[in-house]
C-alpha atoms as a PDB file:
ATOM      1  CA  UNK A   1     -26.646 137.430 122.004  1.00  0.00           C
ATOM      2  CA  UNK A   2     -24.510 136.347 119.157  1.00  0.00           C
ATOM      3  CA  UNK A   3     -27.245 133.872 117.262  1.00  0.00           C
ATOM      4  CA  UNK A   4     -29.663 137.364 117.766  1.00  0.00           C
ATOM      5  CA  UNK A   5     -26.795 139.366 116.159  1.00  0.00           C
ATOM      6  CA  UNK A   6     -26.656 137.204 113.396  1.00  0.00           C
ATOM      7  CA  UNK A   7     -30.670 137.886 112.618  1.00  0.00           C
ATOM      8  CA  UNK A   8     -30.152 141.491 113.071  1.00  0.00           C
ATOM      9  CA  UNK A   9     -27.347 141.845 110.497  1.00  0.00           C
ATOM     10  CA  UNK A  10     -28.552 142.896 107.032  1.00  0.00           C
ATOM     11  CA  UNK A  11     -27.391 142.427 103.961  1.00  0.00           C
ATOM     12  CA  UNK A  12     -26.091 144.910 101.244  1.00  0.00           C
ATOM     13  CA  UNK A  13     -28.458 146.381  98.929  1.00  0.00           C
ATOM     14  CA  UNK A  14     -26.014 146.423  95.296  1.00  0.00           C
ATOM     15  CA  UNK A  15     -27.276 147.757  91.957  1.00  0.00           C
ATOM     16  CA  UNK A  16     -27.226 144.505  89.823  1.00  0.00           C
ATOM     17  CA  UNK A  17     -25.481 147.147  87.313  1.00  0.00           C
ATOM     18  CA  UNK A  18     -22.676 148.035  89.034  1.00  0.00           C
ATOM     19  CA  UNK A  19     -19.160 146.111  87.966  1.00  0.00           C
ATOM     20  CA  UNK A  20     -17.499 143.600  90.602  1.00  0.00           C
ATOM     21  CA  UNK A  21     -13.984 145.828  89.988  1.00  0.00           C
ATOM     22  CA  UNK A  22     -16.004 149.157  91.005  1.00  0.00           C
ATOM     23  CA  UNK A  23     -14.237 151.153  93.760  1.00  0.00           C
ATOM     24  CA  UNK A  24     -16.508 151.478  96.337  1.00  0.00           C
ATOM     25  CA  UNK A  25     -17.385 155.131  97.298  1.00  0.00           C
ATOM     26  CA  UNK A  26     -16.656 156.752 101.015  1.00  0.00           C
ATOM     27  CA  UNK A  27     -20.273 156.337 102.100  1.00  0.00           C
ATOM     28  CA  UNK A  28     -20.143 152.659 100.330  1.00  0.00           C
ATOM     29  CA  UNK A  29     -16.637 151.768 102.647  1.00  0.00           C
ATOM     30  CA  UNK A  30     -18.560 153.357 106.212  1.00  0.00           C
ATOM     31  CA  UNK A  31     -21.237 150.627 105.181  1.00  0.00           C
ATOM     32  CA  UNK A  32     -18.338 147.668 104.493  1.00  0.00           C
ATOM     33  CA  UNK A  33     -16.304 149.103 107.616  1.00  0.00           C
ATOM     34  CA  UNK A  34     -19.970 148.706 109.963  1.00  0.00           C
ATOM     35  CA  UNK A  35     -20.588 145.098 108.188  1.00  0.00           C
ATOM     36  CA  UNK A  36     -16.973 144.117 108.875  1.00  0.00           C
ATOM     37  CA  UNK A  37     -16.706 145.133 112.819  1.00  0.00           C
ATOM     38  CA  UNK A  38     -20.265 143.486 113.245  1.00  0.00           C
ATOM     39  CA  UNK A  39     -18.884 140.172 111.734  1.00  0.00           C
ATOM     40  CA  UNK A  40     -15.393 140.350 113.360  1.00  0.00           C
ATOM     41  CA  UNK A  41     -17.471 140.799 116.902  1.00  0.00           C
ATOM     42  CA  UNK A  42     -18.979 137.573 115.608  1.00  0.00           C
ATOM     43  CA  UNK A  43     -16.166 135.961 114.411  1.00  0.00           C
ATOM     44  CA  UNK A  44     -14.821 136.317 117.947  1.00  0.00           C
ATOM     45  CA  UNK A  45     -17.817 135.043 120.015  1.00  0.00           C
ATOM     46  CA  UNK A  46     -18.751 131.866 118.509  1.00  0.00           C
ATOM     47  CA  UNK A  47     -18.266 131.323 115.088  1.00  0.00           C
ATOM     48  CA  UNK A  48     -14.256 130.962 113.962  1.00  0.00           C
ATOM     49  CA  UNK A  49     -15.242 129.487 110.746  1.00  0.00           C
ATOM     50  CA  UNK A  50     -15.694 133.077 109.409  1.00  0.00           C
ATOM     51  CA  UNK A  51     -12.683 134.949 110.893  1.00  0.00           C
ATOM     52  CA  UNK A  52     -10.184 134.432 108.180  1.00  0.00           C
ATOM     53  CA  UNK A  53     -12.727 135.783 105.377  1.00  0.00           C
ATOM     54  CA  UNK A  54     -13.689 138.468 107.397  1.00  0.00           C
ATOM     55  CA  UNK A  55     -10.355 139.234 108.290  1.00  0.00           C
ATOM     56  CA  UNK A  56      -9.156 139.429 104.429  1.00  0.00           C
ATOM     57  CA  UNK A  57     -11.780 141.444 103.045  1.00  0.00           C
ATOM     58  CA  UNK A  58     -10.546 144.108 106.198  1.00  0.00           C
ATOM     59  CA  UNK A  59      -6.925 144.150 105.245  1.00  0.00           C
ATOM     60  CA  UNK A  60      -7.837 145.799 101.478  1.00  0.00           C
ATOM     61  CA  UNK A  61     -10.359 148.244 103.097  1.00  0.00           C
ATOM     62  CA  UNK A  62      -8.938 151.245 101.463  1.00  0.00           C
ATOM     63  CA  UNK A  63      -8.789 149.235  97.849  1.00  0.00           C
ATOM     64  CA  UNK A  64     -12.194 147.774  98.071  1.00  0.00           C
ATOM     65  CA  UNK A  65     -14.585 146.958  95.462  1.00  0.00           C
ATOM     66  CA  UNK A  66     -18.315 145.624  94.665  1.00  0.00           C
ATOM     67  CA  UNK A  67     -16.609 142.426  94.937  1.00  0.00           C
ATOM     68  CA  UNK A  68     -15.882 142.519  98.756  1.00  0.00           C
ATOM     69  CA  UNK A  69     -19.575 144.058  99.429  1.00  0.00           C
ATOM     70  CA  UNK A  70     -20.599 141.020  97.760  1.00  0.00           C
ATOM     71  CA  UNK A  71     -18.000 138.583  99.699  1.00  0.00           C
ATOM     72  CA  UNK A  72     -19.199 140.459 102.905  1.00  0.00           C
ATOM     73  CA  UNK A  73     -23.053 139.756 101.836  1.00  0.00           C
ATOM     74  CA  UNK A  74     -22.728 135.908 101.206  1.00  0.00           C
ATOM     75  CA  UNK A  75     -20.684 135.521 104.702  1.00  0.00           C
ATOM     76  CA  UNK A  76     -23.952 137.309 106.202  1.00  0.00           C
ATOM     77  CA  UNK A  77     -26.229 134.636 104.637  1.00  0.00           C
ATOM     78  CA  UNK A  78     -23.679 131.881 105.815  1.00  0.00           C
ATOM     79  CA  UNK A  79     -23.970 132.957 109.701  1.00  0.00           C
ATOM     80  CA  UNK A  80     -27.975 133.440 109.058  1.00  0.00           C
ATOM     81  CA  UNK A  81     -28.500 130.194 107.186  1.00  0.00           C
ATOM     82  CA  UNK A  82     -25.643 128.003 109.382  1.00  0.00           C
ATOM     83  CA  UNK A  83     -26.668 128.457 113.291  1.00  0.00           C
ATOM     84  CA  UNK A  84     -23.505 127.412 115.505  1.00  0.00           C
ATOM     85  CA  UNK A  85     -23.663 126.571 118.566  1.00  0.00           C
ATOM     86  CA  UNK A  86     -20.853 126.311 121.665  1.00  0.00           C
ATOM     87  CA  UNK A  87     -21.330 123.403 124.386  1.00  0.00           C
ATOM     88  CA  UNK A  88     -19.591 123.403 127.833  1.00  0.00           C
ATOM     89  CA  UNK A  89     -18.724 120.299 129.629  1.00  0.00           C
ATOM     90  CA  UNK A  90     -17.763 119.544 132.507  1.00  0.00           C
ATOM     91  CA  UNK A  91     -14.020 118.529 132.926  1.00  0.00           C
ATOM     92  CA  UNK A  92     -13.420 117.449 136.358  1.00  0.00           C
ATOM     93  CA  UNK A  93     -10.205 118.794 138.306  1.00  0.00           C
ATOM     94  CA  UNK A  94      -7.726 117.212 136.222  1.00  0.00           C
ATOM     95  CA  UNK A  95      -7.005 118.888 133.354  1.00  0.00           C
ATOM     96  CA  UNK A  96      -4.788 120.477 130.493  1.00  0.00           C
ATOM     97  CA  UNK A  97      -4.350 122.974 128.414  1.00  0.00           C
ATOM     98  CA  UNK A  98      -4.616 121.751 124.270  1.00  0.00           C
ATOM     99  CA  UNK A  99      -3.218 124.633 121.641  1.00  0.00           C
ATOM    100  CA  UNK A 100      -3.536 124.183 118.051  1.00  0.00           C
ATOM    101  CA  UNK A 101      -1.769 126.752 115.809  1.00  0.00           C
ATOM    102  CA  UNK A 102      -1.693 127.565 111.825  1.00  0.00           C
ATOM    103  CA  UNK A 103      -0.417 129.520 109.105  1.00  0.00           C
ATOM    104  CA  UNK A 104      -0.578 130.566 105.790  1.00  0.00           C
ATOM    105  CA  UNK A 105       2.475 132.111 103.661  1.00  0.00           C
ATOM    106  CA  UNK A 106       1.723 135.477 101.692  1.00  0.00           C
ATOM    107  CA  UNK A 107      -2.057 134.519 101.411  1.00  0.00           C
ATOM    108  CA  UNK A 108      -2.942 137.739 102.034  1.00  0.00           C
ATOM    109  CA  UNK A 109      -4.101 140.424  99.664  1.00  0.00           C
ATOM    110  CA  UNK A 110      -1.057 142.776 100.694  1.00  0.00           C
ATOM    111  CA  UNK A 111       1.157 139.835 100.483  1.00  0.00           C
ATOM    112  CA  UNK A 112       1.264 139.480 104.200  1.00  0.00           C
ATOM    113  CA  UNK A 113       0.877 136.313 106.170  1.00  0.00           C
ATOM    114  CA  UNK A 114      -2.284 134.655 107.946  1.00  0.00           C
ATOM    115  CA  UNK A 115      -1.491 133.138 111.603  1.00  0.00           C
ATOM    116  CA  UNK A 116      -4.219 131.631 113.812  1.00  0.00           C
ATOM    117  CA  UNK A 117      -4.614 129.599 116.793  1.00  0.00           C
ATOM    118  CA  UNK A 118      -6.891 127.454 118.797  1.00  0.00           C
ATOM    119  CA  UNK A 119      -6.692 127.419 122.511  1.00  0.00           C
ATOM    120  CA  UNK A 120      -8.765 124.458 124.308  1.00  0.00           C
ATOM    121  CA  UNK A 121      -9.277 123.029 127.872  1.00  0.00           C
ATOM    122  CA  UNK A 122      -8.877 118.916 127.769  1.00  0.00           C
ATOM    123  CA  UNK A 123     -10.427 117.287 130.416  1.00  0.00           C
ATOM    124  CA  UNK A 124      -9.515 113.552 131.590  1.00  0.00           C
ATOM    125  CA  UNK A 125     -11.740 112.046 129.985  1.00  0.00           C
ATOM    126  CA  UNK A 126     -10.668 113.820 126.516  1.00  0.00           C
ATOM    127  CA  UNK A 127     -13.617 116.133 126.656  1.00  0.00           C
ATOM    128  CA  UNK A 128     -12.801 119.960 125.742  1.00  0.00           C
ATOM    129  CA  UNK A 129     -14.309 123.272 125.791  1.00  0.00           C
ATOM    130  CA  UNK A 130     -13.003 126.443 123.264  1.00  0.00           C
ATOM    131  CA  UNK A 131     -11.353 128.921 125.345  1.00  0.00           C
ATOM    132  CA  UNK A 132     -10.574 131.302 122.959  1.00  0.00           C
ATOM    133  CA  UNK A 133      -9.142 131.702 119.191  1.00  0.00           C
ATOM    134  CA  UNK A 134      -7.580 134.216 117.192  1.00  0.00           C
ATOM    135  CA  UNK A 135      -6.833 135.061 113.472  1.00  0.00           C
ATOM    136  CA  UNK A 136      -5.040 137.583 112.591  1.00  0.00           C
ATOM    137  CA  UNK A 137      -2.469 138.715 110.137  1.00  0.00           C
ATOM    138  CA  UNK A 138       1.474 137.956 111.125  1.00  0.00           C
ATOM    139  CA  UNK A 139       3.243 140.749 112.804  1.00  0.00           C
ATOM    140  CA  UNK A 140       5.985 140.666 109.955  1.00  0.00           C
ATOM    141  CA  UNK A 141       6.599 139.921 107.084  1.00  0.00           C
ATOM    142  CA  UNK A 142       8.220 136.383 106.987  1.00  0.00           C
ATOM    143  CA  UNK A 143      10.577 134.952 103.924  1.00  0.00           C
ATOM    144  CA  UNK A 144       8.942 130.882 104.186  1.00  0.00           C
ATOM    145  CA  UNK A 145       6.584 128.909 105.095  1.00  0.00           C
ATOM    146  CA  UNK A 146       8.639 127.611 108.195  1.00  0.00           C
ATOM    147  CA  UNK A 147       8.839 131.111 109.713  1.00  0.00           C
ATOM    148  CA  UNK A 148       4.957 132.053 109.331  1.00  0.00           C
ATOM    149  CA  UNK A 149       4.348 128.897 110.973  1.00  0.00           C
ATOM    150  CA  UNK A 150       6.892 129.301 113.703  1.00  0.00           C
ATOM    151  CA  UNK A 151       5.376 133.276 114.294  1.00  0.00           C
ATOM    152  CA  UNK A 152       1.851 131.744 114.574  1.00  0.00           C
ATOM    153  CA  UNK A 153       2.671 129.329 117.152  1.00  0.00           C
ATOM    154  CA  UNK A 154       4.772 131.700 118.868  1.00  0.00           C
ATOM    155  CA  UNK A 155       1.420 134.258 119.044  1.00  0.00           C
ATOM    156  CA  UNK A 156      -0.290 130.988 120.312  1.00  0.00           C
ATOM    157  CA  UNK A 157       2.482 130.130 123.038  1.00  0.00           C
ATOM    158  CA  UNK A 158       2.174 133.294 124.062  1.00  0.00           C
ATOM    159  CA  UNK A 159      -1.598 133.291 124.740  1.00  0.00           C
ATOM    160  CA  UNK A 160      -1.778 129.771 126.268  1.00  0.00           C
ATOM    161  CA  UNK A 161       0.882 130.559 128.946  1.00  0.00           C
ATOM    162  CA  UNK A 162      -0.827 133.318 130.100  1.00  0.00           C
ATOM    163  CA  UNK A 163      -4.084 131.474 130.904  1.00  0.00           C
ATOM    164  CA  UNK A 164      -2.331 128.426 131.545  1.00  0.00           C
ATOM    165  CA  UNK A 165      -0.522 130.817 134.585  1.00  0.00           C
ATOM    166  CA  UNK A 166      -4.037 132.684 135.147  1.00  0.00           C
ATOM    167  CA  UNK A 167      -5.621 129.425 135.135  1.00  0.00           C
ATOM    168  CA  UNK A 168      -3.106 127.714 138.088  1.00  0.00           C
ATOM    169  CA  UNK A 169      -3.335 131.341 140.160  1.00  0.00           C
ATOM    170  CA  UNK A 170      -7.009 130.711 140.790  1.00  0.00           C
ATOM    171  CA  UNK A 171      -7.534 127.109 140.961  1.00  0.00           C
ATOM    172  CA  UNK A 172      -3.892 126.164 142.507  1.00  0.00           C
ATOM    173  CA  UNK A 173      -0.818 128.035 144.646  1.00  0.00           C
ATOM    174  CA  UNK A 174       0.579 130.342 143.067  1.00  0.00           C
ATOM    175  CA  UNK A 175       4.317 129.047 144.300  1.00  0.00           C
ATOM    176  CA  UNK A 176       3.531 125.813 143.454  1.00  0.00           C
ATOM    177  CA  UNK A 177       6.320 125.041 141.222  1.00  0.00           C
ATOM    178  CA  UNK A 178       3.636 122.535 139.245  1.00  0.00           C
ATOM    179  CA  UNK A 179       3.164 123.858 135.626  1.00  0.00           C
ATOM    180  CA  UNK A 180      -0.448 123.391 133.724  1.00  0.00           C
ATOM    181  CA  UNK A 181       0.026 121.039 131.229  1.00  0.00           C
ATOM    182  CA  UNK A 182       0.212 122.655 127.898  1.00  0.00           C
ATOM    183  CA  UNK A 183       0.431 120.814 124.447  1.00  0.00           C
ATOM    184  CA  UNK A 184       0.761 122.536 121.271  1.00  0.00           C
ATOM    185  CA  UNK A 185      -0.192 121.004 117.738  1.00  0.00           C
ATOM    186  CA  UNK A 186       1.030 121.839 114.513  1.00  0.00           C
ATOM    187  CA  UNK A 187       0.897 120.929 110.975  1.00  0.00           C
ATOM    188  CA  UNK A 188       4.381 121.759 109.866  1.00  0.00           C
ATOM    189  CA  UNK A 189       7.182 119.262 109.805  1.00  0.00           C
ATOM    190  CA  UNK A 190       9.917 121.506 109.008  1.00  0.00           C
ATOM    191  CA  UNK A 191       8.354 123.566 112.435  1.00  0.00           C
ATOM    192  CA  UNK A 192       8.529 120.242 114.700  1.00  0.00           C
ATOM    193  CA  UNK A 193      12.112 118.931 113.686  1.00  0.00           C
ATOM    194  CA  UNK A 194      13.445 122.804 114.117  1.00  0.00           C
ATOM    195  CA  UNK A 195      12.215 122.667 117.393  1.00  0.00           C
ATOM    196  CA  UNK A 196      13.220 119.187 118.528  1.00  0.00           C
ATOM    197  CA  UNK A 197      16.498 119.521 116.558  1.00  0.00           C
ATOM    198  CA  UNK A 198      20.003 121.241 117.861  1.00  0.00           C
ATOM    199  CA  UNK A 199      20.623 122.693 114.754  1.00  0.00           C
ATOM    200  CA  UNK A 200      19.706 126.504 114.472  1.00  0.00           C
ATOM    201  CA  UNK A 201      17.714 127.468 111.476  1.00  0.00           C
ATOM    202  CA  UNK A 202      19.341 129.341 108.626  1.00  0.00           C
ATOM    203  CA  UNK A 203      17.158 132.551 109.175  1.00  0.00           C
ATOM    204  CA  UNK A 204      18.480 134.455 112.391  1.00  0.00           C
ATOM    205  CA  UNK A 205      15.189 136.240 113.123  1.00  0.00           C
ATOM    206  CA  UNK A 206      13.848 133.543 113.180  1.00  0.00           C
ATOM    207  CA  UNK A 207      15.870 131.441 115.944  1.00  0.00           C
ATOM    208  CA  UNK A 208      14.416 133.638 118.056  1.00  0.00           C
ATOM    209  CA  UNK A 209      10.920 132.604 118.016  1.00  0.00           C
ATOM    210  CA  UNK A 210      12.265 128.569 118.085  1.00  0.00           C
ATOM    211  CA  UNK A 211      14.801 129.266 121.100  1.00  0.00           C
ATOM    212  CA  UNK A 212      12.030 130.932 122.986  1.00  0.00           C
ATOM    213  CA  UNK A 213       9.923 128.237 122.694  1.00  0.00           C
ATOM    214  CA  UNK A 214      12.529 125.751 123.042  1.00  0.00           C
ATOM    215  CA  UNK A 215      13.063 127.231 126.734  1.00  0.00           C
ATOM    216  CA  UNK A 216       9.645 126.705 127.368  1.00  0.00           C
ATOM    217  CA  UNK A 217       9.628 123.501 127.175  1.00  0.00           C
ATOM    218  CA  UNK A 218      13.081 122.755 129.077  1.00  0.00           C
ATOM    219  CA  UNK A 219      11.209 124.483 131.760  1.00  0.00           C
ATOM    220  CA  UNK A 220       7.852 122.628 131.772  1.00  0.00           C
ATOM    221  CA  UNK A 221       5.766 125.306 130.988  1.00  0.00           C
ATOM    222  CA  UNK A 222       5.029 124.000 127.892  1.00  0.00           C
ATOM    223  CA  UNK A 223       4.706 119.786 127.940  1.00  0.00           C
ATOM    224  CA  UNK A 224       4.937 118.872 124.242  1.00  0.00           C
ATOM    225  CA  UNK A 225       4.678 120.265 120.662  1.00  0.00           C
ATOM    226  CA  UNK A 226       3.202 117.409 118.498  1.00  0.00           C
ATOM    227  CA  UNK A 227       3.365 117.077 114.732  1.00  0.00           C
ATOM    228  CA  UNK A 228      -0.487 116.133 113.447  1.00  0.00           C
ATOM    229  CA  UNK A 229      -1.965 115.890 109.789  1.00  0.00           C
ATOM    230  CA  UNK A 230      -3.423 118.575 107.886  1.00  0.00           C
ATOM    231  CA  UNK A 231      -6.686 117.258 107.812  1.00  0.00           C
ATOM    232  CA  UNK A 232      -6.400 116.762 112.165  1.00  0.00           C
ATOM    233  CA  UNK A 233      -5.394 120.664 112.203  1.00  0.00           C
ATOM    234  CA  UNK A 234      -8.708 122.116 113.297  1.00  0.00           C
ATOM    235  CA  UNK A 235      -7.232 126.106 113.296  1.00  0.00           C
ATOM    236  CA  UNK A 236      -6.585 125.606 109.290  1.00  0.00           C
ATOM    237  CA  UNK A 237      -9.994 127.421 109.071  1.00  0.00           C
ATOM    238  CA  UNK A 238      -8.434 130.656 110.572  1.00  0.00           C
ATOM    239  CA  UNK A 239      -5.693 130.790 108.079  1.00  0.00           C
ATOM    240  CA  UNK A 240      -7.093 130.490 105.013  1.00  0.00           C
ATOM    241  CA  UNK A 241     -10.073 130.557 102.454  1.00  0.00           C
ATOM    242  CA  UNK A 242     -11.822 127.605 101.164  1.00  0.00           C
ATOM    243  CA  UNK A 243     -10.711 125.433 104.119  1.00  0.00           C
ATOM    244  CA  UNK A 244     -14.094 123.262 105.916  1.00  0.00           C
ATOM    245  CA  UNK A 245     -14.782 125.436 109.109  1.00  0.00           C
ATOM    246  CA  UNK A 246     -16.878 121.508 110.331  1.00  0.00           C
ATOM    247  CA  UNK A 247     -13.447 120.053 112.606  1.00  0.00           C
ATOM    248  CA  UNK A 248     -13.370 123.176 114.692  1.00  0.00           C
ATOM    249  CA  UNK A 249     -17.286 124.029 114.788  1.00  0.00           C
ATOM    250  CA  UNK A 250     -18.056 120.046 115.299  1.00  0.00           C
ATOM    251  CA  UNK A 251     -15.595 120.129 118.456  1.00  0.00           C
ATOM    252  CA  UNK A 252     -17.090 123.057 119.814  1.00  0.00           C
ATOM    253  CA  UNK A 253     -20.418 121.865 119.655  1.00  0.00           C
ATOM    254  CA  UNK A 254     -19.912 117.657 120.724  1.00  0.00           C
ATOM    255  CA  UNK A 255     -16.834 119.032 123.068  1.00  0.00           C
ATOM    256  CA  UNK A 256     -14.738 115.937 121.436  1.00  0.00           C
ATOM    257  CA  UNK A 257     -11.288 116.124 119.320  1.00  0.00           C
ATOM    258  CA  UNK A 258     -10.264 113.663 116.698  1.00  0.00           C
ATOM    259  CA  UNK A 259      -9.731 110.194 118.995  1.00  0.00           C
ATOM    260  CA  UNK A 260      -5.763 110.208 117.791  1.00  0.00           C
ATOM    261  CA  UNK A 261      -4.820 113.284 118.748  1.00  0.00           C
ATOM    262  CA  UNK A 262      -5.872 112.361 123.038  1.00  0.00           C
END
């Protein structure tokens, strides 16, 4: 259904006259509004590569110009022109939950914040299948870098722990006091030693979000959070523009992470 949506999405006719800085008019914005959900639904069913552009060009909906009509037309050809497709493999009974989790400070056109997240299924034999994935703008505005990262993974945390304890209802006892294995990856340095460290971070709203997730992992329900490279951070798609969507659409499709990360 999604590779058929992607044929049945049409461009934007624009007058080759008409200014890139034009205001778009109401019936012009219904059209961008329509183009936008159709690519969101996309975004959401297989291809993650496009979420972050789609999501920007949503954000300024009530300031939009020729420009974004023309951004929304060239991420149609991209989804026509670049089929995607999602593999499932089989994991066996022994397996773990894998979240990877991203952000980007004031990237947005409002000045607000980009978080995304990654949430995989590891099998044994380091095989994985997508689960789901979100980008979305941060619920707050956040003073640093450290903070939109810590609000993205805490979005993330969030998510994973309630499939992780979905996940162990049906396949496992509920009482067992066993937890999934979660692991959580991110990119951010600052993030990982604020975490691991004793010492609170300066911003009070903020300790929040790192206690919380601190607790989770005195109690198990969360195994590790693991500091990886920028280049091994396969959400950095959903966060920002320009960055290679190939990591997170190449796992989907071969089911296989980068060999240091297992």
């Amino acid at each position: 259904q999604p590779a058929r949506l992607c044929q049945n999405v049409e461009t934007v006719l624009i007058d080759k006259d008409r200014v890139k800085t034009s205001p778009l008019s109401s019936s012009e914005q219904t059209l961008l509004r329509s183009k936008i959900g159709q690519l969101l639904w996309l975004a959401r069913q297989t291809r993650p590569d496009i979420a972050f552009d789609v999501a920007a060009i949503s954000s300024k909906i009530k300031s939009s110009t020729i420009e974004d009509l023309k951004k929304v037309n060239k991420i149609i050809r991209k989804v026509q022109n670049d089929p995607v497709s999602l593999q499932f493999q089989n994991l066996g009974h022994d397996v773990k939950f894998i979240l990877f989790s991203d952000a980007s400070f004031g990237n947005l056109p409002d000045g607000g914040s980009q978080g995304g997240y990654v949430v995989l299924l590891m099998g044994d034999d380091g095989k994985v299948n997508p689960i789901t994935w979100q980008s979305k703008k941060l619920r707050r505005v956040v003073r640093s870098t450290l903070a939109s990262e810590a609000l993205a993974l805490a979005d993330g945390v969030d998510c994973v722990i309630s499939l992780a304890a979905l996940f162990k209802e049906l396949m496992h006892n509920e009482n067992d006091l066993m937890h999934t294995p979660v692991d959580c990856f991110v990119d951010n340095k600052d993030l990982y030693h604020a975490i691991y460290s004793d010492k609170p971070v300066g911003e009070k709203r903020l300790r929040v979000e790192i206690n919380a997730i601190k607790q989770l992992l005195q109690g198990g329900e969360l195994k590790e959070v693991k500091w990886i490279q920028t280049n091994e951070q396969i959400a950095n798609v959903l966060t920002k523009h320009g960055a290679s969507g190939q990591d997170i659409l190449r796992c989907f499709e071969k089911g296989l992470l980068n060999s240091s990360l297992l």
